[in-house]
C-alpha atoms as a PDB file:
ATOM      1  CA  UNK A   1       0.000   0.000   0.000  1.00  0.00           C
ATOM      2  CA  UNK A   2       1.495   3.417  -0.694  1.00  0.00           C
ATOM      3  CA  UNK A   3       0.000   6.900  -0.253  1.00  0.00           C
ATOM      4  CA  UNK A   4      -0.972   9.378  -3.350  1.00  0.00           C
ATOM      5  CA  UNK A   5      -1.636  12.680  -3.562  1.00  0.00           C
ATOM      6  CA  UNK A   6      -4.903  13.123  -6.015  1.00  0.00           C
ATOM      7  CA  UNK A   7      -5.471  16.284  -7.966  1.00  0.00           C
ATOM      8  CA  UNK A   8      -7.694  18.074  -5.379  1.00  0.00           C
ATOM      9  CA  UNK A   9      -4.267  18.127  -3.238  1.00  0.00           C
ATOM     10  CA  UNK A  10      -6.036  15.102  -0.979  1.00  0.00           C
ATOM     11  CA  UNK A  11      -3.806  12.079   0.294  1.00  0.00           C
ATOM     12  CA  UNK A  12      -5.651   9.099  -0.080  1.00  0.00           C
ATOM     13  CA  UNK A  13      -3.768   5.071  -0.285  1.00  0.00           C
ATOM     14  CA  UNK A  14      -3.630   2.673  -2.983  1.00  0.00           C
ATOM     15  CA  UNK A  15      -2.446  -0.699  -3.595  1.00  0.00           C
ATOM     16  CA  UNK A  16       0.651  -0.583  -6.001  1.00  0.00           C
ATOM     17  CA  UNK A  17       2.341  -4.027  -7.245  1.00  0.00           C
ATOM     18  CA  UNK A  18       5.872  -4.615  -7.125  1.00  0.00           C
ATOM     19  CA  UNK A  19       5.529  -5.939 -10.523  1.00  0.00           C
ATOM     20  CA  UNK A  20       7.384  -2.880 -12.296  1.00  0.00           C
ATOM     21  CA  UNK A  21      11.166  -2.296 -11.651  1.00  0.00           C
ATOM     22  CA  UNK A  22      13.285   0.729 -12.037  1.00  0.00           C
ATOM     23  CA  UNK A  23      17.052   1.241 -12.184  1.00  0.00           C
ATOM     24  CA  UNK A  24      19.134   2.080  -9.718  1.00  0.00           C
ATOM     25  CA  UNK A  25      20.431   4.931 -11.207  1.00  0.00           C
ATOM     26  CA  UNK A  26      16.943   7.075 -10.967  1.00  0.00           C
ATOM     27  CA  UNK A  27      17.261   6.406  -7.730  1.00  0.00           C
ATOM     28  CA  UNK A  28      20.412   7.311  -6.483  1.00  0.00           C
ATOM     29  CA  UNK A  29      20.090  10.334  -8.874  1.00  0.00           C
ATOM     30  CA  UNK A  30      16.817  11.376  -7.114  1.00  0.00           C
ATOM     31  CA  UNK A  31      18.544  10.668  -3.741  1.00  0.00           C
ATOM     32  CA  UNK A  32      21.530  13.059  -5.304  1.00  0.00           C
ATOM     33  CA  UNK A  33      18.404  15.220  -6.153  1.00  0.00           C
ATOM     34  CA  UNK A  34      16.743  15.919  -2.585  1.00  0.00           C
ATOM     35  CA  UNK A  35      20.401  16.236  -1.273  1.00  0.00           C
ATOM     36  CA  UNK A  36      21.132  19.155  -3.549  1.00  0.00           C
ATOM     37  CA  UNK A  37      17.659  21.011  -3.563  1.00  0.00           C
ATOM     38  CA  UNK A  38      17.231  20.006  -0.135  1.00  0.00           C
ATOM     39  CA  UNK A  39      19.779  18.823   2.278  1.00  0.00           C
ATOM     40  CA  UNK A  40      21.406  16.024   3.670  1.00  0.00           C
ATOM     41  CA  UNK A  41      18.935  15.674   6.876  1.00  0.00           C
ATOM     42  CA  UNK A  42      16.314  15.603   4.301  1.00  0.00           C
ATOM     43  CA  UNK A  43      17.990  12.377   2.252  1.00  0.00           C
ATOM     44  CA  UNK A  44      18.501  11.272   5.658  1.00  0.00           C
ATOM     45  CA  UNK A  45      14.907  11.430   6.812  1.00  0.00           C
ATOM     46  CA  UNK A  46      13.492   9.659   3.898  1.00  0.00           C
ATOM     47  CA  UNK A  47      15.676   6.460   4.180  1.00  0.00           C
ATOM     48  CA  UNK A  48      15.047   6.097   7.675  1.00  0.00           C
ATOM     49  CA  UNK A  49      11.052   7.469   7.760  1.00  0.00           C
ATOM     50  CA  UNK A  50       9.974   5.647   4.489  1.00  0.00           C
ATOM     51  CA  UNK A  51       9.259   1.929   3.934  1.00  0.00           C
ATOM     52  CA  UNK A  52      11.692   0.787   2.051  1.00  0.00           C
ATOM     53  CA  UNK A  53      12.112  -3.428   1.641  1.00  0.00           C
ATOM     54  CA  UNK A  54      15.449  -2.866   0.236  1.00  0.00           C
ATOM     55  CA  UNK A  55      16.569  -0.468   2.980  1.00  0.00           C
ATOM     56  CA  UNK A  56      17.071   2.297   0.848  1.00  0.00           C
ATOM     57  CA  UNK A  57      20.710   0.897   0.116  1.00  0.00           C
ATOM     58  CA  UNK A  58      20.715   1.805  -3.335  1.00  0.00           C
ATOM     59  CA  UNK A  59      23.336   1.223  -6.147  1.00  0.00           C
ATOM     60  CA  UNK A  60      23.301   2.818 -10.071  1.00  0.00           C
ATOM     61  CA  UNK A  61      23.653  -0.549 -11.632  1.00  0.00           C
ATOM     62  CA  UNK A  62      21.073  -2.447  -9.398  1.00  0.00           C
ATOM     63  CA  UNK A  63      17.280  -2.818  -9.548  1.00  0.00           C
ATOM     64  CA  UNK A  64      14.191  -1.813  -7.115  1.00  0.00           C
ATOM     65  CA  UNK A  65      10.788  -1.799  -7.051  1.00  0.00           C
ATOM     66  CA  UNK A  66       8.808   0.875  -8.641  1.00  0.00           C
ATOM     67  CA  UNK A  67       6.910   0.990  -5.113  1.00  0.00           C
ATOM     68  CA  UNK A  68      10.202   2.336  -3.530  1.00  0.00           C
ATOM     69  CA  UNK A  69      10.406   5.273  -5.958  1.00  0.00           C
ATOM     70  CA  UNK A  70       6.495   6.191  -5.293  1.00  0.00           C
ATOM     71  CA  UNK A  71       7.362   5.782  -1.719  1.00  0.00           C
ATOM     72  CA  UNK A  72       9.919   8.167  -1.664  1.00  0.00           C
ATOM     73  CA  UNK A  73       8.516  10.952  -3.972  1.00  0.00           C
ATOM     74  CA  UNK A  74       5.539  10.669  -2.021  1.00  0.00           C
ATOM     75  CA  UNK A  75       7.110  11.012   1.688  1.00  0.00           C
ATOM     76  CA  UNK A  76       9.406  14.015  -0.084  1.00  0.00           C
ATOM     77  CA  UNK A  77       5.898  15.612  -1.026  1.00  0.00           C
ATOM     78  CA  UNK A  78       5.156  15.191   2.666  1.00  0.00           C
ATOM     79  CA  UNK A  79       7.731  16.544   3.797  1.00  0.00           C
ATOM     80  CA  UNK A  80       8.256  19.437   1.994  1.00  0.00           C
ATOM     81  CA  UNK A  81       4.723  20.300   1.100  1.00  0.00           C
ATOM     82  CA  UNK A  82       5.668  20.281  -2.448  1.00  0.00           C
ATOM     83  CA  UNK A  83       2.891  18.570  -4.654  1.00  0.00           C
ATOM     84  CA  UNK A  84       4.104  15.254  -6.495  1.00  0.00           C
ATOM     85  CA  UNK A  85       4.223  16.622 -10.434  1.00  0.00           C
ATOM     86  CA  UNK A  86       6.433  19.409  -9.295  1.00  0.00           C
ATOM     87  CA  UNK A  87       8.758  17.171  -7.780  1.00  0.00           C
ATOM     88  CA  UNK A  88       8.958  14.760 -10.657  1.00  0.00           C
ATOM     89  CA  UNK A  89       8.766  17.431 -12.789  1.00  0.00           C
ATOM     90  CA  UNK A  90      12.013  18.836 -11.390  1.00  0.00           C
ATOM     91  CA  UNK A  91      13.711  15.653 -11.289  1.00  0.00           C
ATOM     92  CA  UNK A  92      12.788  15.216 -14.702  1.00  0.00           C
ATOM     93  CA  UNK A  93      14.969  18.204 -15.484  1.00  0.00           C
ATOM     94  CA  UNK A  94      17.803  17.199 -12.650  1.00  0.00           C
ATOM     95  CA  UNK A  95      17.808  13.465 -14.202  1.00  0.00           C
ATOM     96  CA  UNK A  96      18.726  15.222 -17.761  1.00  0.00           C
ATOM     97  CA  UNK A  97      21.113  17.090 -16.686  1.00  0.00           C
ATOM     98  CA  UNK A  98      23.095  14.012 -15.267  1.00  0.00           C
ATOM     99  CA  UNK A  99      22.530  12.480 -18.617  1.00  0.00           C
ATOM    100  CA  UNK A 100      23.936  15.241 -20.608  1.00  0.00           C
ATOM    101  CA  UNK A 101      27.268  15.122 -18.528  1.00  0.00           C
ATOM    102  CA  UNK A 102      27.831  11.322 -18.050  1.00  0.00           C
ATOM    103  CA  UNK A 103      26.286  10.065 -21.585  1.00  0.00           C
ATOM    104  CA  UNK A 104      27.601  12.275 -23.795  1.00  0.00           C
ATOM    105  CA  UNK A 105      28.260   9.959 -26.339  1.00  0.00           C
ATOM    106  CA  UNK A 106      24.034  10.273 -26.473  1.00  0.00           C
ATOM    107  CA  UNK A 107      24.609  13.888 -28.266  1.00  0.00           C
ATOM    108  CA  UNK A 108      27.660  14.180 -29.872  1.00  0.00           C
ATOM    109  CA  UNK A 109      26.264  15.533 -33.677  1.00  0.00           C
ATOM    110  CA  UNK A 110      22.909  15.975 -32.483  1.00  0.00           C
ATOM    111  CA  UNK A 111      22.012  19.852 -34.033  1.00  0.00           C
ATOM    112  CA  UNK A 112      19.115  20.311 -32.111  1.00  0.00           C
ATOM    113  CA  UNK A 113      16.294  19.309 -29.468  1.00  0.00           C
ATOM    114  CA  UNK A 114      13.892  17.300 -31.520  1.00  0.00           C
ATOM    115  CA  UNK A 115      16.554  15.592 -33.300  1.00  0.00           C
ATOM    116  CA  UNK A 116      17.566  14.507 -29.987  1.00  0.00           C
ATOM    117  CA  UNK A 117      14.054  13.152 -28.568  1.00  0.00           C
ATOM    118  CA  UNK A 118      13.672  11.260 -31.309  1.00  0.00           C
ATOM    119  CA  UNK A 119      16.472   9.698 -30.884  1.00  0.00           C
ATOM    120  CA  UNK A 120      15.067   8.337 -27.272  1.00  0.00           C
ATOM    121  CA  UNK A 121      13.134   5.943 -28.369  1.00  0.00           C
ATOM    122  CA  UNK A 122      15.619   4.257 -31.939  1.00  0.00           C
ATOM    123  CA  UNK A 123      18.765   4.677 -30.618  1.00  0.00           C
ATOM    124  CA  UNK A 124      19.252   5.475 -26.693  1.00  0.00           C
ATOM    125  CA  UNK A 125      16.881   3.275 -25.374  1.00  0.00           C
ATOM    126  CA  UNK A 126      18.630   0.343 -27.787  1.00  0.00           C
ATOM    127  CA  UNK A 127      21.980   1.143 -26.218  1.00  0.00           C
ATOM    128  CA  UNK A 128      20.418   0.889 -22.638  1.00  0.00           C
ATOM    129  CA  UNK A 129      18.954  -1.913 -23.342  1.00  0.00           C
ATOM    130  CA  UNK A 130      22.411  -4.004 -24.181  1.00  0.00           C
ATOM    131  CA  UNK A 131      23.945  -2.510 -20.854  1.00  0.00           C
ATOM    132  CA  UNK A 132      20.618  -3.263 -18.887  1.00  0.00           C
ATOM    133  CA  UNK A 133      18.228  -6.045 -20.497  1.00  0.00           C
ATOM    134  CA  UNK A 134      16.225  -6.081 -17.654  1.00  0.00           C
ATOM    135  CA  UNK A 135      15.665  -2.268 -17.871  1.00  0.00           C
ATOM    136  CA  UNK A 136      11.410  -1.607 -18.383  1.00  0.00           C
ATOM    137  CA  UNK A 137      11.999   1.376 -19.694  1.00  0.00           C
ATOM    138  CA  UNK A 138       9.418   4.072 -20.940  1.00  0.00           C
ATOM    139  CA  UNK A 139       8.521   3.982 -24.531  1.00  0.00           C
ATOM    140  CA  UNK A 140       8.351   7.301 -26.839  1.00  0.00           C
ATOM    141  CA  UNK A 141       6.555   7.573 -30.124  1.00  0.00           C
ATOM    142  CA  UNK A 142       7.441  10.651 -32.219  1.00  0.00           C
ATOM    143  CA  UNK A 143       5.993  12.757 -34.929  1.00  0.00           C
ATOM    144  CA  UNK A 144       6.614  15.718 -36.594  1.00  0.00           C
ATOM    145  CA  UNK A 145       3.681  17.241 -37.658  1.00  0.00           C
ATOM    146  CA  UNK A 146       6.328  20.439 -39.176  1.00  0.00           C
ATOM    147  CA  UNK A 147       9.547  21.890 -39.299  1.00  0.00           C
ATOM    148  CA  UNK A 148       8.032  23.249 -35.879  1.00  0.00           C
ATOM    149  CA  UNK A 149       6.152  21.224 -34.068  1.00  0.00           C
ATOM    150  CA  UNK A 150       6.844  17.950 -32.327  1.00  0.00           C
ATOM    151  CA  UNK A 151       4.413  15.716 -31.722  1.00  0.00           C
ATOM    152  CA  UNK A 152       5.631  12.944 -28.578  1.00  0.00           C
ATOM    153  CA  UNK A 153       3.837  10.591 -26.946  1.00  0.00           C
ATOM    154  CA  UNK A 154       4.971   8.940 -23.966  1.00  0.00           C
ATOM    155  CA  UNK A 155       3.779   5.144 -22.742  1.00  0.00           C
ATOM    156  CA  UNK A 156       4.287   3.874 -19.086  1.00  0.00           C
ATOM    157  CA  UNK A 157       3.303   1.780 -16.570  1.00  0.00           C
ATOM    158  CA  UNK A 158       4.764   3.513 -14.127  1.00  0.00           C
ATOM    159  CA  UNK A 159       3.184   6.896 -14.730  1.00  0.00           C
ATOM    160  CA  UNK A 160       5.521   9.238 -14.552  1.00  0.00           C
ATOM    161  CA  UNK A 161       4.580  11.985 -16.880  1.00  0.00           C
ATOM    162  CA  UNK A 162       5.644  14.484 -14.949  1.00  0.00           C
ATOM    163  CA  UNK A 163       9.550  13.239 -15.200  1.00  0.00           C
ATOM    164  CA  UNK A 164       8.916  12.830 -18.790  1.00  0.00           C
ATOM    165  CA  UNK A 165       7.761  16.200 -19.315  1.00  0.00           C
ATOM    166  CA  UNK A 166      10.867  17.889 -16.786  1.00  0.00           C
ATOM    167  CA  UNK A 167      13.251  15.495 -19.429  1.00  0.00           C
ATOM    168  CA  UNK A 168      11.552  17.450 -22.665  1.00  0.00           C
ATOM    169  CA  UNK A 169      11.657  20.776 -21.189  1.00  0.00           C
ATOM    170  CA  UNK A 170      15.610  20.440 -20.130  1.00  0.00           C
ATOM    171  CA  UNK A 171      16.585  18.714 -23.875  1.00  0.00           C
ATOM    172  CA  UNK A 172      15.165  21.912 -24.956  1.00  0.00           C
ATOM    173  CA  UNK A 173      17.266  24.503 -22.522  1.00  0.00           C
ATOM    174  CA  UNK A 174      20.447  22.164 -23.420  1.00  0.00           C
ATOM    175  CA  UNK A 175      19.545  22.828 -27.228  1.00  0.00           C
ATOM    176  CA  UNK A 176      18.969  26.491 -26.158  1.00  0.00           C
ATOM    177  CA  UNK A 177      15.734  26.917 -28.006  1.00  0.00           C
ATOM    178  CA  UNK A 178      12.520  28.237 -27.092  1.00  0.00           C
ATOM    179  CA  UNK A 179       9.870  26.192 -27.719  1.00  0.00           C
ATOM    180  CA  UNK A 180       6.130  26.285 -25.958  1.00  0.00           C
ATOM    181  CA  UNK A 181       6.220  22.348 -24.387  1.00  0.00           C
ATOM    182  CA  UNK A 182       2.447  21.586 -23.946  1.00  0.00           C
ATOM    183  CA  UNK A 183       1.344  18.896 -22.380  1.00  0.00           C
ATOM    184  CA  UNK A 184      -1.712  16.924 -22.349  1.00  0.00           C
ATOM    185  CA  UNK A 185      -2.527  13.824 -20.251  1.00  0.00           C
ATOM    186  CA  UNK A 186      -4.070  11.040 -21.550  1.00  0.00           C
ATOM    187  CA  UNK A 187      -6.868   8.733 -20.364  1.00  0.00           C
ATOM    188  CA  UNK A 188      -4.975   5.470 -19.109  1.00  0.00           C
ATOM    189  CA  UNK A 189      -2.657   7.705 -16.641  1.00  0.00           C
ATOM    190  CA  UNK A 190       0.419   6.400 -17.906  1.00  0.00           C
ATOM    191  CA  UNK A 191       0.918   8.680 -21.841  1.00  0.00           C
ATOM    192  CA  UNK A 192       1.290  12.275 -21.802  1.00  0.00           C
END
């Protein structure tokens, strides 16, 4: 059972099932998150205050319940009184930015931002996949509808649009171009 915050700013518990497992590295990169935006004590609190099963020990090449992740976004929400999308939402953008410096490879001749998110989905996501086959990664469908305009349509079980839509916004301030990033949530909770 974990604890959600609805969209009338209510708390109210659901049953989530372990079935769906993340990386290690989005976790120890949201831990490096909260430490930065937020403090030590705070990383501190959350390891010892939240359910955990794997006692928060996390590694970057290991693999943990999607359940943890909601657990700890959740309790960070708590704690800070921050709502949930804005926290994935910035994470989103901090989780890019660690990309951008340690997978560089990802970028070199890329000339701009769309070029670059639709390359998630053909060739970064392949690449992960032979260091990680156990990864369940997100899937992206693109389309350019114009020279202009972007069309990108994210799939999850895990839904986590709000991360999605922090990754978009920073691929655009590394590309330094100024774009309007709209976002509209689909039915099934996990496509934006």
């Amino acid at each position: 059972e974990s604890i959600v915050q609805g969209s009338n700013g209510g708390y109210g518990k659901c049953l989530i099932q372990a079935k769906h497992h993340m990386k290690g590295i989005v976790f120890t990169e949201f831990m490096e998150m909260v430490e930065q935006k937020f403090g030590y004590e705070m990383v501190d609190e959350l390891l010892t205050g939240t359910d955990l099963p794997s006692g928060g020990a996390y590694t970057s090449i290991g693999t943990y319940s999607h359940h943890e992740m909601v657990s700890l976004v959740v309790g960070l929400s708590q704690k800070t009184e921050l709502p949930i999308p804005t926290l994935l939402y910035t994470f989103g953008q901090h989780l890019f930015q660690t990309f951008a410096k340690s997978y560089g490879q990802f970028f070199e001749g890329v000339p701009d931002a769309f070029t670059f998110l639709e390359s998630i989905e053909r060739y970064i996501h392949v690449e992960v996949k032979k260091l990680y086959p156990d990864a369940e990664l997100p899937r992206f469908q693109t389309k350019r509808l114009d020279e202009k305009t972007l069309e990108m349509i994210y799939h999850s079980e895990r839904s986590m649009g709000d991360l999605a839509h922090g990754l978009i916004a920073s691929s655009l301030e590394y590309f330094n171009e100024k774009a309007e990033n709209h976002r509209e949530s689909m039915e099934d909770g996990g496509k934006i």
